[in-house]
C-alpha atoms as a PDB file:
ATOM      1  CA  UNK A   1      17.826   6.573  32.847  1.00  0.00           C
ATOM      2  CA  UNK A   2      17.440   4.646  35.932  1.00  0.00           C
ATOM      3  CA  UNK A   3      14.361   1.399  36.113  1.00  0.00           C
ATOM      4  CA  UNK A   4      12.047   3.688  37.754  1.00  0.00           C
ATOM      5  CA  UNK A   5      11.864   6.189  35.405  1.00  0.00           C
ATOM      6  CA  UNK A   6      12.332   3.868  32.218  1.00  0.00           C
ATOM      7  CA  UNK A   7       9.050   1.894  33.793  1.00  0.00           C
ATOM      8  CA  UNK A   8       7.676   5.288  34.024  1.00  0.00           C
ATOM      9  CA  UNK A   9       8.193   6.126  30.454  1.00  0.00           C
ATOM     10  CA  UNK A  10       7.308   2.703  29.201  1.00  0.00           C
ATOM     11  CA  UNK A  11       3.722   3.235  31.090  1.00  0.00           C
ATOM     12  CA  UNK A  12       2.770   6.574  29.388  1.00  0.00           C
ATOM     13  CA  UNK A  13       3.866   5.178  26.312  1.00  0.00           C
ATOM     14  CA  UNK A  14       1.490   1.799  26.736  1.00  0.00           C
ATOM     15  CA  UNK A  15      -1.594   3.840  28.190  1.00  0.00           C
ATOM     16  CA  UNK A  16      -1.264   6.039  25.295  1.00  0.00           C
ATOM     17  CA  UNK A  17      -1.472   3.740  23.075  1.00  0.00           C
ATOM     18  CA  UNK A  18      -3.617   0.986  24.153  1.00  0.00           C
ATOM     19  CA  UNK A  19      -6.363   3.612  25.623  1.00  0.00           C
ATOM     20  CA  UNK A  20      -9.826   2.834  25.391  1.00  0.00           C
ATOM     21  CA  UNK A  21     -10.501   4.649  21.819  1.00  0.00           C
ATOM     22  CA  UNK A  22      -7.656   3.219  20.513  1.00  0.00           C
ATOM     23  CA  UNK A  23      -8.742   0.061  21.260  1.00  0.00           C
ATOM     24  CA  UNK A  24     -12.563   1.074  19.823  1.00  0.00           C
ATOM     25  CA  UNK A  25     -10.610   1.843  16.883  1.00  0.00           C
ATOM     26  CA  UNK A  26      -8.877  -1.112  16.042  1.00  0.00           C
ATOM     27  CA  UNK A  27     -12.426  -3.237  16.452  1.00  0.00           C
ATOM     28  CA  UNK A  28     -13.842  -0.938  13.453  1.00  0.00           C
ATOM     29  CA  UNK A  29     -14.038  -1.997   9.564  1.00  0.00           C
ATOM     30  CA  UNK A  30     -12.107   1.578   9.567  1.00  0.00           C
ATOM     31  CA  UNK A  31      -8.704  -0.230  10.541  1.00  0.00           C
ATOM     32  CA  UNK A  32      -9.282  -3.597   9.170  1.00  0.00           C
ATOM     33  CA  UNK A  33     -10.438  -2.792   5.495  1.00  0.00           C
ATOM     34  CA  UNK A  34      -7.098  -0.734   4.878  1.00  0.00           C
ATOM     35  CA  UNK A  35      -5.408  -3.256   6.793  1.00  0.00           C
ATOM     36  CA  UNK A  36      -6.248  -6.431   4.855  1.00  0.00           C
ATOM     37  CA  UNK A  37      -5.709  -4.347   1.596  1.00  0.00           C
ATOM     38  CA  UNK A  38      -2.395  -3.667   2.580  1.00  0.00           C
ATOM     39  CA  UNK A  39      -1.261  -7.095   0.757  1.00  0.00           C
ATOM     40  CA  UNK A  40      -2.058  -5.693  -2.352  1.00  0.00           C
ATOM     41  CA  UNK A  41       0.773  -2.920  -1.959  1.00  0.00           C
ATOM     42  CA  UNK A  42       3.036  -5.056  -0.251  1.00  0.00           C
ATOM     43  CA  UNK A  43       2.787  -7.529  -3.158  1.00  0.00           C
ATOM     44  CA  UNK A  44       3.538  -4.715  -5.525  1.00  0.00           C
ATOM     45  CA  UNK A  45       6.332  -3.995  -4.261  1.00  0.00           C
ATOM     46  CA  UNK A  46       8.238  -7.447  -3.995  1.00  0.00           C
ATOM     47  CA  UNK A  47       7.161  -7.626  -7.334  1.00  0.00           C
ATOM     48  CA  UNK A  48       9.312  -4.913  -8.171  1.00  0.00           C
ATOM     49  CA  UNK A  49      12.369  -6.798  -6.997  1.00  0.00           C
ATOM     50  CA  UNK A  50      11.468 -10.381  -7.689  1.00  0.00           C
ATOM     51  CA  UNK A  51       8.927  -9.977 -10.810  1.00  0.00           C
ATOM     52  CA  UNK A  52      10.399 -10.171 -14.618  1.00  0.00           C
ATOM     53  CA  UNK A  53       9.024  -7.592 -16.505  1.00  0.00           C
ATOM     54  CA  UNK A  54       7.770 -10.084 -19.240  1.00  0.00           C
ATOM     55  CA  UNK A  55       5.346 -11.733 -16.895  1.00  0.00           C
ATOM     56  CA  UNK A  56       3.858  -7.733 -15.515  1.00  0.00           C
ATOM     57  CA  UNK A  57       0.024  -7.846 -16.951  1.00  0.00           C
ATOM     58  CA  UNK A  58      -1.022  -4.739 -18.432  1.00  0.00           C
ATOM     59  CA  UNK A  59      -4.159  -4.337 -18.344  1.00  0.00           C
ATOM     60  CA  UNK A  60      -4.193  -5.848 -14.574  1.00  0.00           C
ATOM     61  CA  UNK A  61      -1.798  -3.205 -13.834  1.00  0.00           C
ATOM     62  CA  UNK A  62      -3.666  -0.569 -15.107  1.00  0.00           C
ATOM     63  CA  UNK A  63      -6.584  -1.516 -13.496  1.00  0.00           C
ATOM     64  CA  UNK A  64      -4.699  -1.430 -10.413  1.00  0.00           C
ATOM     65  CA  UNK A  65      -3.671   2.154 -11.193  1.00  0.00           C
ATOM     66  CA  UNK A  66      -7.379   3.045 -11.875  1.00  0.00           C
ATOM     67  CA  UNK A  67      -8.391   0.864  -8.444  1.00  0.00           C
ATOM     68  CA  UNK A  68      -5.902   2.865  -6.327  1.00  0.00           C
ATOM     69  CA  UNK A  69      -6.428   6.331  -7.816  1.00  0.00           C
ATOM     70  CA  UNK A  70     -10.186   6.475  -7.226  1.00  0.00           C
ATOM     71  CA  UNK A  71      -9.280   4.936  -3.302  1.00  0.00           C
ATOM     72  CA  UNK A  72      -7.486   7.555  -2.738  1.00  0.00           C
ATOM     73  CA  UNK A  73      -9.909  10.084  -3.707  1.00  0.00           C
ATOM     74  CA  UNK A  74     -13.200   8.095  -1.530  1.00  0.00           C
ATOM     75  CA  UNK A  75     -10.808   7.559   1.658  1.00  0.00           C
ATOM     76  CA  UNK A  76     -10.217  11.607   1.681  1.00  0.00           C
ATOM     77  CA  UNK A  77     -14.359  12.566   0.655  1.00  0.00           C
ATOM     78  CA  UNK A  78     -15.429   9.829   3.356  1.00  0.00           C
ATOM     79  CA  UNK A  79     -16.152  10.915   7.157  1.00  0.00           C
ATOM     80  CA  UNK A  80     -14.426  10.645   9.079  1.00  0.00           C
ATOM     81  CA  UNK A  81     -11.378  11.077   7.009  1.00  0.00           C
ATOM     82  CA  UNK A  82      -9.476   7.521   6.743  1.00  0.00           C
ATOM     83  CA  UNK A  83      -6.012   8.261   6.308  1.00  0.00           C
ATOM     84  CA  UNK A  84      -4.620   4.870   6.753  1.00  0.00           C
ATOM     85  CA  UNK A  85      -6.535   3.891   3.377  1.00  0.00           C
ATOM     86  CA  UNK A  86      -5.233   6.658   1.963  1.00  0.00           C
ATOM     87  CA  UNK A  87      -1.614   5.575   2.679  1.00  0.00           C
ATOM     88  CA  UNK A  88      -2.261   1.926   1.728  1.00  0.00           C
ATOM     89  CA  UNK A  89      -3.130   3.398  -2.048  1.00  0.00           C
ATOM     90  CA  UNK A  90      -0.371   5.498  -2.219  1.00  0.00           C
ATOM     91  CA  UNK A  91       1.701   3.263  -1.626  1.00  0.00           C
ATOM     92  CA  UNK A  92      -0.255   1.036  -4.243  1.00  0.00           C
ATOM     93  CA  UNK A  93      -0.427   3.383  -6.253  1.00  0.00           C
ATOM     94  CA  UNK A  94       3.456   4.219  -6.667  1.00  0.00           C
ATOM     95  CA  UNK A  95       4.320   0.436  -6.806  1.00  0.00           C
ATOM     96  CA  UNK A  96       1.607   0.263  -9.412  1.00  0.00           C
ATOM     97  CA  UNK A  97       3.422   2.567 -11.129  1.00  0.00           C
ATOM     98  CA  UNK A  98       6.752   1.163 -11.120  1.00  0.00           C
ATOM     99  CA  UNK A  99       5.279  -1.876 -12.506  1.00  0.00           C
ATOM    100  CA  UNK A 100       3.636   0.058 -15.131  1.00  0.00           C
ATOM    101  CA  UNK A 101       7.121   1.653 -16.083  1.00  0.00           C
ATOM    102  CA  UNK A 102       8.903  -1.884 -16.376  1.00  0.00           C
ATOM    103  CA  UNK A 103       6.010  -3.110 -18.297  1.00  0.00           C
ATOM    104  CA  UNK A 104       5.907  -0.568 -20.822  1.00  0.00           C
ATOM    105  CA  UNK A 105       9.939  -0.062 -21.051  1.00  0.00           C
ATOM    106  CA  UNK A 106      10.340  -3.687 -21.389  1.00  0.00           C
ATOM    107  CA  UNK A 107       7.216  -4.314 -24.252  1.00  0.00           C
ATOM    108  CA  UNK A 108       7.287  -0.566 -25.850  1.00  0.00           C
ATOM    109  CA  UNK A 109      10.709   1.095 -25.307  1.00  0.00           C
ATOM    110  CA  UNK A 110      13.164  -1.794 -25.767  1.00  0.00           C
ATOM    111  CA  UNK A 111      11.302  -3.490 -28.668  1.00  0.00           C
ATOM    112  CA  UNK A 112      11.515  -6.700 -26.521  1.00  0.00           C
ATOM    113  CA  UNK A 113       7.998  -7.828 -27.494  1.00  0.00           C
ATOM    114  CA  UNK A 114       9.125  -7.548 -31.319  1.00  0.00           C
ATOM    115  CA  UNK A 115      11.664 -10.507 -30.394  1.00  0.00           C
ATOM    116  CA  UNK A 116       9.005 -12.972 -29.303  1.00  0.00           C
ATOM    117  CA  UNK A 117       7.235 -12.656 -32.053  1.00  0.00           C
ATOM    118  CA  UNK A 118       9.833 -13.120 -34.489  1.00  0.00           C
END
């Protein structure tokens, strides 16, 4: 593709996405509230790497299971429809999860709570 037509391309591509109600958009508690939730998920999930299952809380994880379930319901029965909540509980939601799974394989399933109190 010669210069010309790759500035060409790269010009649709910028007006379409920095047009004016994109722009409106990202000004609007509608962007920002999903996206300063999004470190909850993204916590979750290093978690799942870097976290020992002996130090996963419980209950805090199955509050966050609760948290992100009902968020996923209220960003579909809001209007206009915010899918980019919807995604960041998800997401939440299936980390949560995982962490849930560790917890309960590594408390319930492999009797490894039994040893510390021994």
């Amino acid at each position: 593709m010669s210069n010309v037509g790759t500035s060409q391309a790269a010009q649709k591509v910028t007006s379409k996405l920095f047009n004016k109600s994109n722009l409106k958009y990202l000004f609007t508690t509608h962007f920002w509230g999903p996206a300063s939730n999004f470190g909850i998920p993204i916590a979750a999930v290093m978690d799942l790497k870097n976290k020992t299952p002996d130090t996963i809380s419980g209950p805090m994880t199955s509050a966050l299971i609760l948290y992100s379930a009902v968020f996923m319901r209220y960003s579909l029965a809001i209007k206009p429809v915010n899918y980019l909540l919807f995604g960041c509980h998800v997401i939440n939601e299936v980390a949560q999860l995982g962490q849930g799974y560790r917890y309960l394989k590594y408390h319930y399933i492999d009797g490894n709570d039994k040893q510390l109190r021994a």
